[in-house]
C-alpha atoms as a PDB file:
ATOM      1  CA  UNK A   1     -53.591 -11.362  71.591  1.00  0.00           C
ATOM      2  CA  UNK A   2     -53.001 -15.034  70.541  1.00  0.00           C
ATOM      3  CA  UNK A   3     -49.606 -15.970  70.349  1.00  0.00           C
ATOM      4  CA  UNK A   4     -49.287 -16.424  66.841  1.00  0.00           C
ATOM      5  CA  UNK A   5     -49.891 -12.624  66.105  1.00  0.00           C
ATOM      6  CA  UNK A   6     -46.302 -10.925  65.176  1.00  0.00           C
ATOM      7  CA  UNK A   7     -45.577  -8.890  68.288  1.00  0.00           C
ATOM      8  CA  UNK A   8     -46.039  -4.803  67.314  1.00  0.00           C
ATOM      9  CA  UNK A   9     -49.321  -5.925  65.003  1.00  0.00           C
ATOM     10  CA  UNK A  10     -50.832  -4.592  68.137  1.00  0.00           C
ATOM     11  CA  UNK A  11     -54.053  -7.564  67.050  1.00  0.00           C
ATOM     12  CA  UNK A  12     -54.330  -5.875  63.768  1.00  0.00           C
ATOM     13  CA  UNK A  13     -52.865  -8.968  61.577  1.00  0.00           C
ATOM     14  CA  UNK A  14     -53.790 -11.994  62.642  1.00  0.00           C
ATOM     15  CA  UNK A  15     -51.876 -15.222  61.097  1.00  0.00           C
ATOM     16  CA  UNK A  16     -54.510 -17.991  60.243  1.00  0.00           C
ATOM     17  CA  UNK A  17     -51.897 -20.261  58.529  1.00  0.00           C
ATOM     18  CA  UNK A  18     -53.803 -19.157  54.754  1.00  0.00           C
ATOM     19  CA  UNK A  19     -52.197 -15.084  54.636  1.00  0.00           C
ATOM     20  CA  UNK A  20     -49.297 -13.882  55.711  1.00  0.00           C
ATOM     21  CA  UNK A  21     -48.523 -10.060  55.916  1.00  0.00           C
ATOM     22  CA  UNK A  22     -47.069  -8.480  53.162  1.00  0.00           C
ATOM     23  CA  UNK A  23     -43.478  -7.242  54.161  1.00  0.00           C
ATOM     24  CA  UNK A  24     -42.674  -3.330  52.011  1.00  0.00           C
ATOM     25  CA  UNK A  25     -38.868  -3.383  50.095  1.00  0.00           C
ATOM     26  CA  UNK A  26     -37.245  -0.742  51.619  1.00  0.00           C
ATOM     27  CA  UNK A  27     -37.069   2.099  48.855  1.00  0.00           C
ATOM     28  CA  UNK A  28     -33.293   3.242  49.247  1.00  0.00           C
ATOM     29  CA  UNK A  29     -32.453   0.130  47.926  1.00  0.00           C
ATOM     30  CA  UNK A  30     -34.293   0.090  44.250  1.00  0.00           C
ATOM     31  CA  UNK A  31     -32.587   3.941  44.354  1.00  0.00           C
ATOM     32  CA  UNK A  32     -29.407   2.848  44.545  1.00  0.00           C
ATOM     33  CA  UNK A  33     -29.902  -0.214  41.792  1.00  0.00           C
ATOM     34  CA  UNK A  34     -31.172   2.732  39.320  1.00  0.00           C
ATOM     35  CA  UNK A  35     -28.170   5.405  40.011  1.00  0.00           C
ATOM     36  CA  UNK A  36     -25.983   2.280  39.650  1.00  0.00           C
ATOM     37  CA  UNK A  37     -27.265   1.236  36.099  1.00  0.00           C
ATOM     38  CA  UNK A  38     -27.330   4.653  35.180  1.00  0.00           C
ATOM     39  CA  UNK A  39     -23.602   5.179  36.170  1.00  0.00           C
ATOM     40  CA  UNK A  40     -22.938   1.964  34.153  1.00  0.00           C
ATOM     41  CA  UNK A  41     -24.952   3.371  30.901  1.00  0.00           C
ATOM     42  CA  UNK A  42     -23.097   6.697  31.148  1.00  0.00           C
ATOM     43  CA  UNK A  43     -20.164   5.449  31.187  1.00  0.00           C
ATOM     44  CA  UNK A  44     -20.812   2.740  27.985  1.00  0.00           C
ATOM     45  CA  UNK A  45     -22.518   5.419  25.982  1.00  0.00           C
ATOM     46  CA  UNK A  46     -18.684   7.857  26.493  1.00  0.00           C
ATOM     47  CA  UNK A  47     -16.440   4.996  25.688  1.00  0.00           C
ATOM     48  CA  UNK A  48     -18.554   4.486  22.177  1.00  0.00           C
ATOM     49  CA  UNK A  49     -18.137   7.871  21.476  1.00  0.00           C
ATOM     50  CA  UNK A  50     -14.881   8.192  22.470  1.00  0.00           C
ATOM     51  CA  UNK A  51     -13.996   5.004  20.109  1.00  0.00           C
ATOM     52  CA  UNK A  52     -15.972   6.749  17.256  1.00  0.00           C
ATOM     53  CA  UNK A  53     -14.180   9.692  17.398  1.00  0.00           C
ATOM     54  CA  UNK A  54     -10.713   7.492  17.588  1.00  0.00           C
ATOM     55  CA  UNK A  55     -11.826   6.358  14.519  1.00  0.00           C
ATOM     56  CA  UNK A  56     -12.359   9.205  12.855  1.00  0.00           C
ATOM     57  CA  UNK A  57      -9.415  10.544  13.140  1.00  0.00           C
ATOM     58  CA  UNK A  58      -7.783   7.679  12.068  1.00  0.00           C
ATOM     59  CA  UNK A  59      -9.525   7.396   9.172  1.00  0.00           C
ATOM     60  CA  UNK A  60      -8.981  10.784   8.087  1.00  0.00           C
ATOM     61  CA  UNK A  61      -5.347  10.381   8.584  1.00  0.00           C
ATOM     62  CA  UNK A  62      -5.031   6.990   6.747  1.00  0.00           C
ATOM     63  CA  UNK A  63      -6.908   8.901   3.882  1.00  0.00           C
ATOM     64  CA  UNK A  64      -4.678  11.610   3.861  1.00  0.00           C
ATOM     65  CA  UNK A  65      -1.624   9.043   4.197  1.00  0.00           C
ATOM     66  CA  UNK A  66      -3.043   6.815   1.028  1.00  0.00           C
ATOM     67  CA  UNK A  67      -3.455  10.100  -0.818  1.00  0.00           C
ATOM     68  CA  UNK A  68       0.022  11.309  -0.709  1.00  0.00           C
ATOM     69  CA  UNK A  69       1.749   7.802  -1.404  1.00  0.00           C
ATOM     70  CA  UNK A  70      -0.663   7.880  -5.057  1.00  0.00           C
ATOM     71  CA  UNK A  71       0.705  11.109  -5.520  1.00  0.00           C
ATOM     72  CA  UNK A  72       4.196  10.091  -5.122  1.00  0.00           C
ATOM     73  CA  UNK A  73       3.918   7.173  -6.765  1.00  0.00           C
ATOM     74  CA  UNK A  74       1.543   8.169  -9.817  1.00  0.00           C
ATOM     75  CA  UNK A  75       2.997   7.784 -13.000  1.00  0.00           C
ATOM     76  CA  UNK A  76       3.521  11.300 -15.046  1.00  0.00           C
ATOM     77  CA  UNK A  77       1.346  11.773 -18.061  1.00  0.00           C
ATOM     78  CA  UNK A  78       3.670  11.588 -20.748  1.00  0.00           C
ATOM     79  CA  UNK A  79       2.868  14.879 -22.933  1.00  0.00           C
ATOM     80  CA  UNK A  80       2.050  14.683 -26.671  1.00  0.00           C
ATOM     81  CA  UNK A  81       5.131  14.545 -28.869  1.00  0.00           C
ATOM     82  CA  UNK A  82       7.582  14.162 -25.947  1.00  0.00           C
ATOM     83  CA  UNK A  83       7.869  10.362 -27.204  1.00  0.00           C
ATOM     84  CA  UNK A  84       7.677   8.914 -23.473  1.00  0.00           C
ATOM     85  CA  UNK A  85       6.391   5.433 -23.094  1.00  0.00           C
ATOM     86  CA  UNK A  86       9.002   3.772 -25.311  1.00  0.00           C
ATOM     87  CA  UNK A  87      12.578   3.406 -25.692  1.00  0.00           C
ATOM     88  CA  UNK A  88      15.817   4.691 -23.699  1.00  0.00           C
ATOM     89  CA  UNK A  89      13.744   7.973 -22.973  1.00  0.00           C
ATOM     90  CA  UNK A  90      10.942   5.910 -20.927  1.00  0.00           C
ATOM     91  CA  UNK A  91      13.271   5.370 -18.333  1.00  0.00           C
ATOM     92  CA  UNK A  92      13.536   9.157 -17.416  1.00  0.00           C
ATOM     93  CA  UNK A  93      17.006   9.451 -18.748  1.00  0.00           C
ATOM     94  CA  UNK A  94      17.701   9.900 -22.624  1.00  0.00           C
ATOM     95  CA  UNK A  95      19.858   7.908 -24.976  1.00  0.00           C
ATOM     96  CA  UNK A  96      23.193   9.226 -25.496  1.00  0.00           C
ATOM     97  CA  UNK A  97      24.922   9.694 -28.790  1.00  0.00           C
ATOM     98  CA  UNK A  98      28.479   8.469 -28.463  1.00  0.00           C
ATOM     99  CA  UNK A  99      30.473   9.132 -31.865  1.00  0.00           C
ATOM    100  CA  UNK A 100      31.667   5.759 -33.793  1.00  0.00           C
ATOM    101  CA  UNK A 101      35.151   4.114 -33.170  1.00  0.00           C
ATOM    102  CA  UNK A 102      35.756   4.812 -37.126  1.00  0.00           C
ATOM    103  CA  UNK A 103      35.328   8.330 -36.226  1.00  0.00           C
ATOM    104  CA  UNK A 104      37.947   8.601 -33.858  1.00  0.00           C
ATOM    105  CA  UNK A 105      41.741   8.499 -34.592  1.00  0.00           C
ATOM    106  CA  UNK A 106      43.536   6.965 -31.490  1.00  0.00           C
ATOM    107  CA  UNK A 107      47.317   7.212 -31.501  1.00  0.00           C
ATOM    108  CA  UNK A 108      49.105   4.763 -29.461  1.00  0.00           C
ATOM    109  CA  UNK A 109      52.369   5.066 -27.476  1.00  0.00           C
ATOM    110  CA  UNK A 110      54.562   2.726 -25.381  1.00  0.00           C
ATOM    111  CA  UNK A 111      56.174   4.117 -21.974  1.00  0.00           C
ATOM    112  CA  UNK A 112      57.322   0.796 -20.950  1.00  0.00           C
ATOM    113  CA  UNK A 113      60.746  -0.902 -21.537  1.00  0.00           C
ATOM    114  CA  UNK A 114      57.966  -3.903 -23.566  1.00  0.00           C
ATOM    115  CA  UNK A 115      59.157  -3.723 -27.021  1.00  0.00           C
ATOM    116  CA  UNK A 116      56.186  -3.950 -29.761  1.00  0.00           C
ATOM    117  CA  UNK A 117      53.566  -3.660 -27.518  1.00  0.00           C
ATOM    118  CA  UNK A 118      52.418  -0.182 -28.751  1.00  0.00           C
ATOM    119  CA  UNK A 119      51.897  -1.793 -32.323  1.00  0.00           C
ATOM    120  CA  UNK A 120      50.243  -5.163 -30.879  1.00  0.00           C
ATOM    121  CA  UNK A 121      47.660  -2.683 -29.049  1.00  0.00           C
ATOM    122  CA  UNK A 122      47.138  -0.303 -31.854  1.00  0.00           C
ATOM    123  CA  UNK A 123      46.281  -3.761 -34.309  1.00  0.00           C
ATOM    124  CA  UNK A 124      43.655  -4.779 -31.875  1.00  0.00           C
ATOM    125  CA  UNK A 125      42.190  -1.151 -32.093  1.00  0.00           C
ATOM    126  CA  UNK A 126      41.976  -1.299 -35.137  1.00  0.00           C
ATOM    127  CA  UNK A 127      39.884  -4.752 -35.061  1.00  0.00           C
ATOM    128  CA  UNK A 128      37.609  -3.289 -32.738  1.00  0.00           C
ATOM    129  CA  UNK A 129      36.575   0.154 -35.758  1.00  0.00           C
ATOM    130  CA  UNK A 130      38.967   2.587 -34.971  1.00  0.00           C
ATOM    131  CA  UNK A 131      41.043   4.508 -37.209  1.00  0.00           C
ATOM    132  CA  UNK A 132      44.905   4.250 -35.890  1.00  0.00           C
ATOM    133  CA  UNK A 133      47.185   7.313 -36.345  1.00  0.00           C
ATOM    134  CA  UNK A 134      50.718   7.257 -34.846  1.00  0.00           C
ATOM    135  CA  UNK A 135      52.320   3.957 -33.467  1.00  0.00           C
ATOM    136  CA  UNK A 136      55.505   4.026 -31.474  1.00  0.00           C
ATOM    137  CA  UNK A 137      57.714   4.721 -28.562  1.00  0.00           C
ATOM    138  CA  UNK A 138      55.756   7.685 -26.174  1.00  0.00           C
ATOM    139  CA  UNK A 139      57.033  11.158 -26.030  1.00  0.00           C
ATOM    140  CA  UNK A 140      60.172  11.842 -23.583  1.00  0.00           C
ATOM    141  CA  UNK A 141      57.367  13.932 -21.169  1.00  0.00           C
ATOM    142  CA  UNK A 142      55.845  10.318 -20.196  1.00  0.00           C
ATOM    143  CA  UNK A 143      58.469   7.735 -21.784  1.00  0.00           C
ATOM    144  CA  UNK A 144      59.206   5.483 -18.592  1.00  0.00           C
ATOM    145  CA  UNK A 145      57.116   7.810 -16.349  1.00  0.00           C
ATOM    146  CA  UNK A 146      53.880   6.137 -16.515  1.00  0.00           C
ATOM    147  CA  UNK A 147      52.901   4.198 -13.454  1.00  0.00           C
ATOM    148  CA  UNK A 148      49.271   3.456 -14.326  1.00  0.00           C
ATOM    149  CA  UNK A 149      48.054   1.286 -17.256  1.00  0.00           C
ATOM    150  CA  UNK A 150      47.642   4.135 -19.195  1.00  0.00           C
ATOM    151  CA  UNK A 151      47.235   7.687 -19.821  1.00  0.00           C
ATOM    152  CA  UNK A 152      43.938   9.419 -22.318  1.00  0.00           C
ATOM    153  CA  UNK A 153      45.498  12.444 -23.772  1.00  0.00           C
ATOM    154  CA  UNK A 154      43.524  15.102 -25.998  1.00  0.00           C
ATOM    155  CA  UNK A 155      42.454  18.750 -27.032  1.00  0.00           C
ATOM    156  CA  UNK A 156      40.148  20.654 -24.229  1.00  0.00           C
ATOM    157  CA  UNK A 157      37.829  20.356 -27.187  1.00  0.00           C
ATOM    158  CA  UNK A 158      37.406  17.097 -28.293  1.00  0.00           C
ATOM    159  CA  UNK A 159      34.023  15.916 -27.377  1.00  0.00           C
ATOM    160  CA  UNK A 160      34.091  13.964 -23.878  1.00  0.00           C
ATOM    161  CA  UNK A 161      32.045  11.024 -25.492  1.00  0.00           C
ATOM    162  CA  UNK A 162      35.195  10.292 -27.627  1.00  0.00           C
ATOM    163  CA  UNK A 163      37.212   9.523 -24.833  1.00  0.00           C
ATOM    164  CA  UNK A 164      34.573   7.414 -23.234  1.00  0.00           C
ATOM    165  CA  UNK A 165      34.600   5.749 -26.209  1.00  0.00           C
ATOM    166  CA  UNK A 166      38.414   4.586 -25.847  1.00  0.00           C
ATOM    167  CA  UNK A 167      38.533   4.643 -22.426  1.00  0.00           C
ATOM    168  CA  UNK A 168      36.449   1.445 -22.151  1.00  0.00           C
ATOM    169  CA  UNK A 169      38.557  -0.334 -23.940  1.00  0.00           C
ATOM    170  CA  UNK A 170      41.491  -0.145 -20.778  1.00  0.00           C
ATOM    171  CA  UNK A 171      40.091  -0.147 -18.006  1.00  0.00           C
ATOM    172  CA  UNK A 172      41.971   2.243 -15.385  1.00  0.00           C
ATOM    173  CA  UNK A 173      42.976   4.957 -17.570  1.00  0.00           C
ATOM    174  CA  UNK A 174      43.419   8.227 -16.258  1.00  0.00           C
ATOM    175  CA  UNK A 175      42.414  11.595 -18.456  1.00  0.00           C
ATOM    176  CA  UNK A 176      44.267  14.738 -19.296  1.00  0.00           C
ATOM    177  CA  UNK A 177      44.553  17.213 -21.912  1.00  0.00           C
ATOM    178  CA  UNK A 178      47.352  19.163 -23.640  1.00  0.00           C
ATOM    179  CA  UNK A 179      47.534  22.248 -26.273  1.00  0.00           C
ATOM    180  CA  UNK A 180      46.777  20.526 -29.260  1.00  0.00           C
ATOM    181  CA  UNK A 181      44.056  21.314 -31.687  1.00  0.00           C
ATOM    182  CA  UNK A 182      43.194  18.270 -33.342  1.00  0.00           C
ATOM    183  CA  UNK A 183      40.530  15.958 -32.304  1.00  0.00           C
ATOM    184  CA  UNK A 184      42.833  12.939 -32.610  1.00  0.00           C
ATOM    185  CA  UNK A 185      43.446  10.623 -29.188  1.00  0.00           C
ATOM    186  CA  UNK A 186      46.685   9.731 -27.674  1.00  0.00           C
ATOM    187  CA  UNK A 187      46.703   6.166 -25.912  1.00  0.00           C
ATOM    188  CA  UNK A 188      49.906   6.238 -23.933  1.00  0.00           C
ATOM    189  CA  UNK A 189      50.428   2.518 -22.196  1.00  0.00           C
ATOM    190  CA  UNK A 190      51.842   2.703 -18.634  1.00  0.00           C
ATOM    191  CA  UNK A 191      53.748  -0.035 -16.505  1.00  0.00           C
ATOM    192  CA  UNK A 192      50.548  -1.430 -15.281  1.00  0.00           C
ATOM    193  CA  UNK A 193      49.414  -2.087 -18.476  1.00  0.00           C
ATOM    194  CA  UNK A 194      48.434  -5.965 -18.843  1.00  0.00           C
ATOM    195  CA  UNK A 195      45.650  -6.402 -21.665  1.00  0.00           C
ATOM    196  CA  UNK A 196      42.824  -4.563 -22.980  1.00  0.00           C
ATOM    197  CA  UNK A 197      39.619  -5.621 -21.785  1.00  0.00           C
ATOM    198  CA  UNK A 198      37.482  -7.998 -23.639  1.00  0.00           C
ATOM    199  CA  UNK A 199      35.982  -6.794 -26.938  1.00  0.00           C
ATOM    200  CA  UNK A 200      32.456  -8.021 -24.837  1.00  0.00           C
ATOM    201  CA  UNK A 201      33.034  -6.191 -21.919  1.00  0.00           C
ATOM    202  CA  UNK A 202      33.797  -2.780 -23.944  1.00  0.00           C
ATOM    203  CA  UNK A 203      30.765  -3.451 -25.655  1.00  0.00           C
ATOM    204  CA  UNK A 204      28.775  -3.732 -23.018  1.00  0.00           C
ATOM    205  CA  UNK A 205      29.945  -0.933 -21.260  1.00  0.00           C
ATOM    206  CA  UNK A 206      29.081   1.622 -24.683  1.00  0.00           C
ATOM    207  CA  UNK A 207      25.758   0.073 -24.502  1.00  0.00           C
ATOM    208  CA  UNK A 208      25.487   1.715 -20.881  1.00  0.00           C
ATOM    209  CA  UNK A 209      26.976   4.640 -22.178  1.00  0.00           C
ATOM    210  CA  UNK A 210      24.113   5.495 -25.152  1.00  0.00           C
ATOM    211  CA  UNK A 211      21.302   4.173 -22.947  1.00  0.00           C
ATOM    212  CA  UNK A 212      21.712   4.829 -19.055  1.00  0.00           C
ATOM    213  CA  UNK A 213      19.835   2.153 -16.578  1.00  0.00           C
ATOM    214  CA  UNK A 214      16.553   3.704 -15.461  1.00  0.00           C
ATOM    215  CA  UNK A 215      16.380   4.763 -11.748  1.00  0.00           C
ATOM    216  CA  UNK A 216      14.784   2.510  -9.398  1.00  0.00           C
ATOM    217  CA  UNK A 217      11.006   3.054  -9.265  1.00  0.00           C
ATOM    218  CA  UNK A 218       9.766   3.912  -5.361  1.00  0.00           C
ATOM    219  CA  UNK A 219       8.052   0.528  -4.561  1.00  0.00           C
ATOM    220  CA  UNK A 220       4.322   1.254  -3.929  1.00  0.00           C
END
């Protein structure tokens, strides 16, 4: 056996410097490589589908989520004749009919110690379209005993609108009623009485009366 033969050959390989023998890979190795990429395409191929099914139900609830904010926020269908679409009634709240100051007779009374101040009140009124009844000192039942600027009084009948209608024109006037029958408004001035408000500001405030501001609109 020459020296150059790999011991265990037993003579059977002999190395002539132009072949070599061919050494086998052990198998368990190439197993193990395959189970490994395996394991590794397993697991790729779960978290896909588990992303895909994430998705899913994500979409579905974004769908369901978009549907129900159009619903909420869809604008009604106006029906035929109702008139929606234009005017005060577009806004969802209809225009208010408020009587004319000409139409109501205001009577006005002074319960301070301010001499002429029932007749300086009752002229302006009067400038403003309202038809003046009674001028003078106020009944003994609230002569001196009115703390406030003044006091609304009226029949349980007369149309609340009316007293709207006056009741703009002083701002922090209380509101009662008594047994008369008549439609006709008492304006009783109290000790906090300083001024009417502005002939603007009264007629901006029966502009909000007859048309109400619209609600706010959900933002979409």
């Amino acid at each position: 056996m020459s020296m150059l033969t790999p011991p265990g050959m037993g003579g059977k390989y002999r190395v002539t410097g132009a072949a070599y023998p061919r050494m086998a890979r052990p198998r368990r190795r190439r197993r193990i490589l395959l189970a490994a990429l395996g394991s590794l395409l397993g697991l790729a191929l779960l978290g896909y589908g588990a992303v895909q099914l994430i998705g899913v139900f994500r979409d579905g609830d974004g769908k369901r989520n978009a549907s129900a904010a159009a619903k909420d926020c869809a604008t009604p269908t106006p029906k035929p004749g109702s008139g929606a679409g234009s005017g005060p009634a577009a806004s969802g709240k209809p225009a208010v009919a408020l009587p004319q100051p000409g139409q109501i007779t205001v009577n006005v009374y002074n319960a301070t110690p301010r001499a002429g101040l029932a007749k300086a009140v009752g002229d302006e009124l009067k400038k403003r379209g309202f038809t003046i009844g009674q001028v003078g000192n106020a009944p003994a039942d609230f002569d001196k005993k009115v703390p406030a600027a003044g006091i609304l009084v009226g029949s349980p009948k007369t149309d609340q609108t009316a007293f709207s209608v006056v009741g703009v024109n002083l701002a922090g006037a209380t509101h009662q009623t008594d047994a008369r029958e008549t439609a006709d408004i008492d304006l009783i001035l109290g000790d906090a009485f300083k001024e009417l408000t502005t002939k603007a500001d009264a007629d901006k405030a029966l502009a909000l009366l007859a048309n109400p501001a619209p609600a706010l609109a959900k933002k979409c």
